[in-house]
Protein backbone atom coordinates (compact mmCIF):
# COMPACT_ATOMS: atom_id res chain seq x y z
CA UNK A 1 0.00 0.00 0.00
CA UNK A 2 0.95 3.52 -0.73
CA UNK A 3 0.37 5.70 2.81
CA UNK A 4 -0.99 9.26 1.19
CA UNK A 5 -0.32 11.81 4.22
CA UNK A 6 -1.58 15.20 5.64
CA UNK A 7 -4.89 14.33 4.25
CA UNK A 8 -7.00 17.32 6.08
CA UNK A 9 -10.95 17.11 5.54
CA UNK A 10 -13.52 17.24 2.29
CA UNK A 11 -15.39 19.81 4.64
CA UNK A 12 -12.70 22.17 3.01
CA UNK A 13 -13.42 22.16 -0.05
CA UNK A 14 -9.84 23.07 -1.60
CA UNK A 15 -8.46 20.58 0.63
CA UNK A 16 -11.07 17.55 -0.91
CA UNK A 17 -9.70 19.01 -4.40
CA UNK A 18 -6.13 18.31 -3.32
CA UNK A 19 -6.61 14.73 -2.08
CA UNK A 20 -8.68 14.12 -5.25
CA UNK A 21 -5.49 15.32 -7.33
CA UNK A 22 -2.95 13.91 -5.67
CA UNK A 23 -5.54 10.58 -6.03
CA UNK A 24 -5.54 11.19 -9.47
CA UNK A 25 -1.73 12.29 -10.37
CA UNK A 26 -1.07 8.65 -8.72
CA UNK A 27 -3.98 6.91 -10.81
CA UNK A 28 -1.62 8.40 -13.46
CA UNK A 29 1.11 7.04 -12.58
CA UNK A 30 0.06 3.11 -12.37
CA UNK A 31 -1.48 3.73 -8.77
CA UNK A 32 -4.98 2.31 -8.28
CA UNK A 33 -6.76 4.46 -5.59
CA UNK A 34 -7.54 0.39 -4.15
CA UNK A 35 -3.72 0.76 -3.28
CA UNK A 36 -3.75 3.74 -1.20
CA UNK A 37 -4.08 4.63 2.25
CA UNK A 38 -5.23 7.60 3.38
CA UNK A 39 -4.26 9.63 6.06
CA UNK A 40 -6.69 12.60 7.52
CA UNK A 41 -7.70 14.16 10.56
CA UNK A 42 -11.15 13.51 9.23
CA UNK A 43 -11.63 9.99 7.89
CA UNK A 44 -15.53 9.80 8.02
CA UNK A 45 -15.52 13.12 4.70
CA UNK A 46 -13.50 10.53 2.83
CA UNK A 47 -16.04 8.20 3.22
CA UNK A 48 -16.37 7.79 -0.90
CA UNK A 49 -12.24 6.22 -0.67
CA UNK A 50 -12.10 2.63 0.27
CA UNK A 51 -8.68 2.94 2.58
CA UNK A 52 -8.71 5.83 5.14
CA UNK A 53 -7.11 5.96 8.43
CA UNK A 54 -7.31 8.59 11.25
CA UNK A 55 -4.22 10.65 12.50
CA UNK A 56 -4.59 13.91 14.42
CA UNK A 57 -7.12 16.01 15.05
CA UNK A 58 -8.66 18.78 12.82
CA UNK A 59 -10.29 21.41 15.50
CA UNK A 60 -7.71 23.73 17.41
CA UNK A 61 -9.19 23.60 20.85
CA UNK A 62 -7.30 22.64 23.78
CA UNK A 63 -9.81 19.30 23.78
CA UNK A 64 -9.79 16.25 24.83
CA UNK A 65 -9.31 15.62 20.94
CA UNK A 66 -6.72 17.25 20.57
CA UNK A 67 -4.32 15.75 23.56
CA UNK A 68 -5.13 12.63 22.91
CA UNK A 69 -4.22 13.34 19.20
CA UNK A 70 -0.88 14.47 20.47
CA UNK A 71 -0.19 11.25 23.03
CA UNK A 72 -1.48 9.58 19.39
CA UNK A 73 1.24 11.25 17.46
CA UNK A 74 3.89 10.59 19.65
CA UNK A 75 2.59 6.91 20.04
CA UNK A 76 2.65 6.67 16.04
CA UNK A 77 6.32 7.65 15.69
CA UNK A 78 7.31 5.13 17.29
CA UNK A 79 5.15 2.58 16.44
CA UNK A 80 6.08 3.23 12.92
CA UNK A 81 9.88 3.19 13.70
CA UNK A 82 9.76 -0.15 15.58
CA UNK A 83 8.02 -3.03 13.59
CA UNK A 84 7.01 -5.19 16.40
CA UNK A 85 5.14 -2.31 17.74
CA UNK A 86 1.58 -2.10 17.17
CA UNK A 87 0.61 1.40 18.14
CA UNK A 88 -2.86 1.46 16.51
CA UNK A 89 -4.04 1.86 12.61
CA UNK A 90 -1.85 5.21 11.77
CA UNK A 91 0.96 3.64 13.06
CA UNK A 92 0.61 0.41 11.41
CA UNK A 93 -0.55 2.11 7.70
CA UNK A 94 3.04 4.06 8.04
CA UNK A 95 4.57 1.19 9.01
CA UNK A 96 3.84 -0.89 6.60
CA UNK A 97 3.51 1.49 3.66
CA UNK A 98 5.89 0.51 0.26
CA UNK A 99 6.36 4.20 -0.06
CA UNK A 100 4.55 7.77 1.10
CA UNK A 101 3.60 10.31 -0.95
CA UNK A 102 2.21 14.14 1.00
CA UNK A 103 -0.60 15.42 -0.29
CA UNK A 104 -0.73 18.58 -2.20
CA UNK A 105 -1.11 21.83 -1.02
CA UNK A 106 0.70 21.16 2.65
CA UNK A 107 0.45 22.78 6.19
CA UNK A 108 4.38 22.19 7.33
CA UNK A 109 4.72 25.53 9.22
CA UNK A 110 6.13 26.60 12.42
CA UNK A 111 5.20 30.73 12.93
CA UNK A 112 2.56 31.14 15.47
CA UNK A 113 1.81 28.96 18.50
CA UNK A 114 -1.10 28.02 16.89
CA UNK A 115 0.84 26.83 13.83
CA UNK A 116 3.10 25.00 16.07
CA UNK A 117 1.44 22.80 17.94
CA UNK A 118 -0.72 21.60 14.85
CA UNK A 119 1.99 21.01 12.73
CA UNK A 120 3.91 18.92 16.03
CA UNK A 121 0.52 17.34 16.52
CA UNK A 122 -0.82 16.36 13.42
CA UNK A 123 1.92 16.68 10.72
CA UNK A 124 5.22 15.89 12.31
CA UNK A 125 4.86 12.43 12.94
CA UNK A 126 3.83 11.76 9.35
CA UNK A 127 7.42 13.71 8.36
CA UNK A 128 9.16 11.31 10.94
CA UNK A 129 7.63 8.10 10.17
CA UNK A 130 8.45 8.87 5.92
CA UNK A 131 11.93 10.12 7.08
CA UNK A 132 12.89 6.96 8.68
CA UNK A 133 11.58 4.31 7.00
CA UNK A 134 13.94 4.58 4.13
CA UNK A 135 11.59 4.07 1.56
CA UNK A 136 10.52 6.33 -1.27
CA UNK A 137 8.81 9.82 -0.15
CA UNK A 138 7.24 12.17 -2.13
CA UNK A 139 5.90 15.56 -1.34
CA UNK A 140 3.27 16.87 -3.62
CA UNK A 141 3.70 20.65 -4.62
CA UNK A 142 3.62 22.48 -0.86
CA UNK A 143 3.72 25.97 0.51
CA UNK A 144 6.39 25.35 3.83
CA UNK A 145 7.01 27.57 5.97
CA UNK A 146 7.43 30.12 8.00
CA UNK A 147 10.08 27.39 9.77
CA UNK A 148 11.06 29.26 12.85
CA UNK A 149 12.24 27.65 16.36
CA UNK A 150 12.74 23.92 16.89
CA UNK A 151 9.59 22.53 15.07
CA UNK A 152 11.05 24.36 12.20
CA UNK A 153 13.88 23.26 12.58
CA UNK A 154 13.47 19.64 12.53
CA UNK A 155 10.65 20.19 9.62
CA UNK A 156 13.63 21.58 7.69
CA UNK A 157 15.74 18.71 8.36
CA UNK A 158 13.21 15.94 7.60
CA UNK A 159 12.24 17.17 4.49
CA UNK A 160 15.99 16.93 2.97
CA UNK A 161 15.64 13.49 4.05
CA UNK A 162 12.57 13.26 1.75
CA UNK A 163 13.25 11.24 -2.19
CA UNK A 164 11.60 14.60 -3.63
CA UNK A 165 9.50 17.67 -2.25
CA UNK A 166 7.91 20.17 -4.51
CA UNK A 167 7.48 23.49 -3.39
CA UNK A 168 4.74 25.98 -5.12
CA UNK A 169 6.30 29.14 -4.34
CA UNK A 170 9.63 31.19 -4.24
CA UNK A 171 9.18 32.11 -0.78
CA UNK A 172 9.15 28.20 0.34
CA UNK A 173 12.15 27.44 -1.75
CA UNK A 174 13.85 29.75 0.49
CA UNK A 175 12.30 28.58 3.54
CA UNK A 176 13.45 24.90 3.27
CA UNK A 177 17.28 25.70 1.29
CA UNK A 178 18.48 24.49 -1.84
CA UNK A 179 18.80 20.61 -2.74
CA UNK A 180 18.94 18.44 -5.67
CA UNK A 181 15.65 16.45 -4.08
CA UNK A 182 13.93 20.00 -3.84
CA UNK A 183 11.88 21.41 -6.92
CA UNK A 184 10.53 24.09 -7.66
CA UNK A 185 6.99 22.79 -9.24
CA UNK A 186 3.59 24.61 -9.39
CA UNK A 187 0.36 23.23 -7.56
CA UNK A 188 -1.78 20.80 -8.28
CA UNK A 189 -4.92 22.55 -9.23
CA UNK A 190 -2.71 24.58 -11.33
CA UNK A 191 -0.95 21.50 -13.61
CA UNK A 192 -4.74 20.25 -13.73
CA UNK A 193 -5.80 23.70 -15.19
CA UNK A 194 -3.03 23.49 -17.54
CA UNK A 195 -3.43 19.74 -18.06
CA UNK A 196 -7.39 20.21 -19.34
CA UNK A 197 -6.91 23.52 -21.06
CA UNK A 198 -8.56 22.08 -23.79
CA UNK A 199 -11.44 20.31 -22.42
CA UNK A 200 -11.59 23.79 -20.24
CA UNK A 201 -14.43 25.83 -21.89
CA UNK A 202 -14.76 29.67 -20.55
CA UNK A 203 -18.04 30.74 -19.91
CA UNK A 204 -19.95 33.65 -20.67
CA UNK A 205 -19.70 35.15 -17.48
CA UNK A 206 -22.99 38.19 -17.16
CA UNK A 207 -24.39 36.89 -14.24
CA UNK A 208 -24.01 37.84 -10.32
CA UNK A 209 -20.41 38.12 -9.11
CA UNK A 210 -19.06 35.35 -6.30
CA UNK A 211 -17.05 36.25 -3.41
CA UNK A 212 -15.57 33.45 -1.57
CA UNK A 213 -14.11 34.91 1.45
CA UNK A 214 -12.46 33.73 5.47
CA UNK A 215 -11.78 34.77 8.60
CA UNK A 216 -7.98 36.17 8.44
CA UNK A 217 -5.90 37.39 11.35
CA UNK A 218 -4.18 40.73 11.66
CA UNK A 219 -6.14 42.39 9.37
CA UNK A 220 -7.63 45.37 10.74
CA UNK A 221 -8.99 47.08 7.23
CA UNK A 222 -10.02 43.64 5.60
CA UNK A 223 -13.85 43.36 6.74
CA UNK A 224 -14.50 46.97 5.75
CA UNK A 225 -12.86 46.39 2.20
CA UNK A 226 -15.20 43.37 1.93
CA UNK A 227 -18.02 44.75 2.92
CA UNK A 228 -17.30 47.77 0.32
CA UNK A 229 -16.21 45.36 -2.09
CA UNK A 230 -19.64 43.81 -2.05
CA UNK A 231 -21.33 47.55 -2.09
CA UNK A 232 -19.37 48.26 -5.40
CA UNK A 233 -20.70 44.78 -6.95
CA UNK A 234 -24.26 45.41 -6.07
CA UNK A 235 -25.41 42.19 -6.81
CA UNK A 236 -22.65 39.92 -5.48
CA UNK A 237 -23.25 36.40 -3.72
CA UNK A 238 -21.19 34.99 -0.90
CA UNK A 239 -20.09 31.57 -1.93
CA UNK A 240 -18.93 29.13 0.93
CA UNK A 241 -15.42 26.73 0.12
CA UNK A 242 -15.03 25.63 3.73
CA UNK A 243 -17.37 24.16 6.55
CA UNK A 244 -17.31 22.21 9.08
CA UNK A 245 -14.61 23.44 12.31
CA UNK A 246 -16.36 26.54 13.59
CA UNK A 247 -12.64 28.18 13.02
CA UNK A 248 -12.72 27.59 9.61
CA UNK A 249 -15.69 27.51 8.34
CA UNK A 250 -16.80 30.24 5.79
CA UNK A 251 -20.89 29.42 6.61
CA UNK A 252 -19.78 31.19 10.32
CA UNK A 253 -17.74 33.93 9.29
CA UNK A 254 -20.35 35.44 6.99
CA UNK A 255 -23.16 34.75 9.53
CA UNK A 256 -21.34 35.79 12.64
CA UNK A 257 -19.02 38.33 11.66
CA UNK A 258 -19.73 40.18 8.16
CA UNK A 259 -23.57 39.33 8.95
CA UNK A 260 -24.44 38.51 5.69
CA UNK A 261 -26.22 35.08 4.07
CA UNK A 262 -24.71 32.85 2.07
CA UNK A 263 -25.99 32.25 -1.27
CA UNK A 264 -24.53 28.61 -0.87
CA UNK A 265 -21.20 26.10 -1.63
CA UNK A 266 -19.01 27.67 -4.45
CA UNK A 267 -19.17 24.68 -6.23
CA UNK A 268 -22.83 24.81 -6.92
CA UNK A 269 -22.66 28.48 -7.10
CA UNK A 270 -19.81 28.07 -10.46
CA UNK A 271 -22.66 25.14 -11.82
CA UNK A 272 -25.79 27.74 -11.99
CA UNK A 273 -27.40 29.39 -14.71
CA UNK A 274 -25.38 32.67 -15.74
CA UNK A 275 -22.27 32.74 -13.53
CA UNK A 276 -20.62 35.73 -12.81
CA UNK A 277 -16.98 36.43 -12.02
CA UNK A 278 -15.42 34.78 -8.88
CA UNK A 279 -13.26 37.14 -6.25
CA UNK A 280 -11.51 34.53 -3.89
CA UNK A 281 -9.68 34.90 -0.85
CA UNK A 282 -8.99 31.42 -0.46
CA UNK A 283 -6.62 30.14 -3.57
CA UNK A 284 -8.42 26.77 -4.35
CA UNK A 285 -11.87 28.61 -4.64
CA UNK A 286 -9.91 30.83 -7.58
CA UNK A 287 -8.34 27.36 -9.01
CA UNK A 288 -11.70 25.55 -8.93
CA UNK A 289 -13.92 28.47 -10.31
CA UNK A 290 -11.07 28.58 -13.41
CA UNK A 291 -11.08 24.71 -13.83
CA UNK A 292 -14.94 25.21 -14.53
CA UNK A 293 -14.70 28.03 -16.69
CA UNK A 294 -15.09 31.46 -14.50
CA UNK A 295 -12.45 33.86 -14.32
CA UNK A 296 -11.45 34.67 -11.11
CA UNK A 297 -9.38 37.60 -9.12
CA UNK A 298 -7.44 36.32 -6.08
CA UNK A 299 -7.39 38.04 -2.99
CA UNK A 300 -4.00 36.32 -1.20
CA UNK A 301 -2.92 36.21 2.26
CA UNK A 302 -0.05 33.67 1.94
CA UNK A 303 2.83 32.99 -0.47
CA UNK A 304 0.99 30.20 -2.16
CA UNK A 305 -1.66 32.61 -3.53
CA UNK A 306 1.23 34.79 -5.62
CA UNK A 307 3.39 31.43 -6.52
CA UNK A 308 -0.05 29.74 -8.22
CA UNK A 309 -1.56 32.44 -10.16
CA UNK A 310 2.14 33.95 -11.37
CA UNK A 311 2.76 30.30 -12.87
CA UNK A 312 -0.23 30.95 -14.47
CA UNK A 313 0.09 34.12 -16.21
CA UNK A 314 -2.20 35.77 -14.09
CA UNK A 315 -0.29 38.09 -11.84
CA UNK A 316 -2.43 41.21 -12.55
CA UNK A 317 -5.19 39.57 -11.27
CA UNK A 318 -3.89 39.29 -7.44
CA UNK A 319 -3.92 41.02 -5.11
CA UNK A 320 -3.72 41.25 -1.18
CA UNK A 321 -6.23 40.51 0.76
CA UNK A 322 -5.12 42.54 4.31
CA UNK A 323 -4.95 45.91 1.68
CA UNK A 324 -6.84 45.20 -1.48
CA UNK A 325 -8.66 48.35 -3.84
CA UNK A 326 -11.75 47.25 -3.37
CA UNK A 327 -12.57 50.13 -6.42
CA UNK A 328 -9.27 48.13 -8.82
CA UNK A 329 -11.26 45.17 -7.70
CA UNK A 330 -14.78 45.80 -8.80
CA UNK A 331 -12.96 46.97 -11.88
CA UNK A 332 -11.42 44.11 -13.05
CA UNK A 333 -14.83 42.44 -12.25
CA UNK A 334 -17.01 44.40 -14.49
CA UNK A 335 -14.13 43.34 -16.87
CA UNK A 336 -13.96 39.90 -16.75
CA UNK A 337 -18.02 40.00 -17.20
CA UNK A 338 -17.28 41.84 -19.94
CA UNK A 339 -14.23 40.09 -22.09
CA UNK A 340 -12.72 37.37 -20.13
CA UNK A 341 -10.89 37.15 -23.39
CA UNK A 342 -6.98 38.64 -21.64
CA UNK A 343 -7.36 36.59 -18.53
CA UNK A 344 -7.53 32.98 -20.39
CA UNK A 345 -4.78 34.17 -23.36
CA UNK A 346 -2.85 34.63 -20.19
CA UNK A 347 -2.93 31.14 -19.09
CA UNK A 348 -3.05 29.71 -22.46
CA UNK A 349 0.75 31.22 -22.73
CA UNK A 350 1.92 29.44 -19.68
CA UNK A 351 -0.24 26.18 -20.43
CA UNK A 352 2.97 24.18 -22.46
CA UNK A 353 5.55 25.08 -19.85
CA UNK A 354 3.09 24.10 -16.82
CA UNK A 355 2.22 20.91 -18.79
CA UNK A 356 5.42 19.80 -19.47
CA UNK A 357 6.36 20.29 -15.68
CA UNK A 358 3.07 17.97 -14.84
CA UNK A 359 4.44 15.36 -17.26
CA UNK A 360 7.65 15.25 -15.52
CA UNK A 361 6.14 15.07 -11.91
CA UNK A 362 3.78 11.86 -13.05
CA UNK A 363 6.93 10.54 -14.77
CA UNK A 364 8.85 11.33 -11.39
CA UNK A 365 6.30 9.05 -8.92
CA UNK A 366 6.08 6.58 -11.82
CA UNK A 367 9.46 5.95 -11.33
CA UNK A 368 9.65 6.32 -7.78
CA UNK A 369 6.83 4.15 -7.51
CA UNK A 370 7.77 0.99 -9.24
CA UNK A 371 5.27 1.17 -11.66
């Protein structure tokens, strides 16, 4: 079995869209999805996938959850490390696993306390286990980083003990230092994009804008500029990408804090009569409204959100989300409704280079692989 790690939750749904790629980018690579184990902090959302295992814990309370996730995590290393060990199903899945490959996107960082003791908790024994088995590893195009103190430290270390890790942006490639087993290679969602470019038909876009927004931290100005960003649109809908953990869900932020109603989940949003143009703050809600069609600006807030849409061409269409125009904004929305025609000859120049770097990362866990 192939052990596929740092599997978060399909309540999220960028993270679902990851798991499904990285499900997929095996699948093209000779891996059956029968061969896989899963690894989330939510097993019961990946009901649909026939091998799923729990590690970790995906609220941020101090809960009973979330210690015994971390007495879990600890028990898991070793388990994994020691073979007559049985230290429940995470352990044994990592054990046992021919090789591991990380799931796209990532969440290997080490800034704030909160950061901290999620990535010790939930993602650090995963890095561990891979790191000393001696067996191929893999990580999927990531955003890593910030890496500060010793959590950082030792995520640093593990990850040059990694066979390959893919990093989305500049700022990561920093972050974790130079290598020959570290690439710079854009994410998922992106290759797809530029792998069905063809099959990709834009849309007519007249209809209602989308906003797909989140609660972000030290951002004084950002609620306003939302809130006047939707005043400029008139007609705009709120579109929801995440639900589930109060702390992350979209469904709560717009109820409890804009006070506004949702007009539902982006996805059926982007599948409605007469779409309009998407404004996303989070970077899988832009990837997944261009994948069906609907150009989309991207309002950022970390590194990943420049690194994906400059490897696609589309750097005029990003901007920060803690000091966005919300007037530049609502501009380049009445534009896209207008002639979307710029935005897609943008991505159509970058398509060849981004395919041939999505040919060479299936060719890469082919090989890896065995198969």
């Amino acid at each position: 079995m192939i052990a596929v790690i740092h599997a978060y939750s399909r309540h999220n749904a960028g993270d679902g869209l990851l798991v499904d790629l990285t499900l997929r980018r095996l699948a093209g690579a000779g891996v059956r999805v029968e061969d896989c184990v899963v690894l989330s902090m939510d097993p019961p959302s990946f009901a649909d996938l026939p091998h799923v295992v729990k590690i970790g814990t995906r609220g941020r309370s101090a809960d009973l959850e979330t210690a015994t996730a971390a007495v879990t995590g600890a028990a898991t290393v070793l388990g994994a490390r020691v073979p007559t060990l049985a230290a429940g199903k995470a352990a044994r899945a990592l054990r046992d696993a021919e090789a591991y490959v990380a799931v796209g996107g990532g969440y290997l960082r080490a800034g704030t306390r909160t950061n901290v003791i999620g990535t010790a908790i939930n993602h650090l024994p995963q890095l561990e286990a891979a790191a000393a088995s001696g067996r191929p590893s893999i990580y999927l195009p990531q955003s890593v980083g910030p890496l500060t103190g010793r959590v950082g430290d030792r995520v640093r270390t593990l990850l040059h003990r990694m066979s390959s890790v893919h990093l989305r942006d500049d700022r990561s490639m920093v972050e974790v230092g130079g290598g020959a087993t570290i690439h710079r290679t854009g994410d998922l969602a992106v290759l797809e994009l530029a792998d069905r470019l063809e099959q990709v038909h834009p849309q007519e876009v007249p209809g209602s804008p989308v906003i797909v927004a989140r609660a972000l931290t030290d951002a004084p100005t950002y609620h306003e500029r939302l809130r006047r960003l939707a005043e400029l649109l008139g007609d705009a809908r709120w579109g929801v990408q995440a639900e589930g953990d109060s702390t992350k869900s979209d469904r709560v932020f717009y109820t409890d804090t804009l006070h506004v109603e949702p007009a539902g989940r982006v996805a059926e949003l982007l599948a409605g009569p007469e779409p309009g143009p998407v404004v996303s703050v989070r970077l899988h809600g832009a990837l997944q409204s261009l994948l069906a069609g609907v150009p989309a600006v991207h309002l950022g807030y970390e590194r990943k959100s420049w690194g994906a849409y400059a490897d696609l061409g589309l750097s005029r269409w990003v901007h920060s989300a803690r000091g966005f125009d919300p007037e530049l904004v609502a501009a380049q929305v009445r534009e896209l409704a207008v002639d979307a025609g710029p935005f897609w000859a943008a991505v159509g120049e970058r398509a060849g280079a981004l395919r041939a770097s999505s040919e060479a990362l299936t060719d890469e866990l082919a090989r890896r692989l065995g198969r």
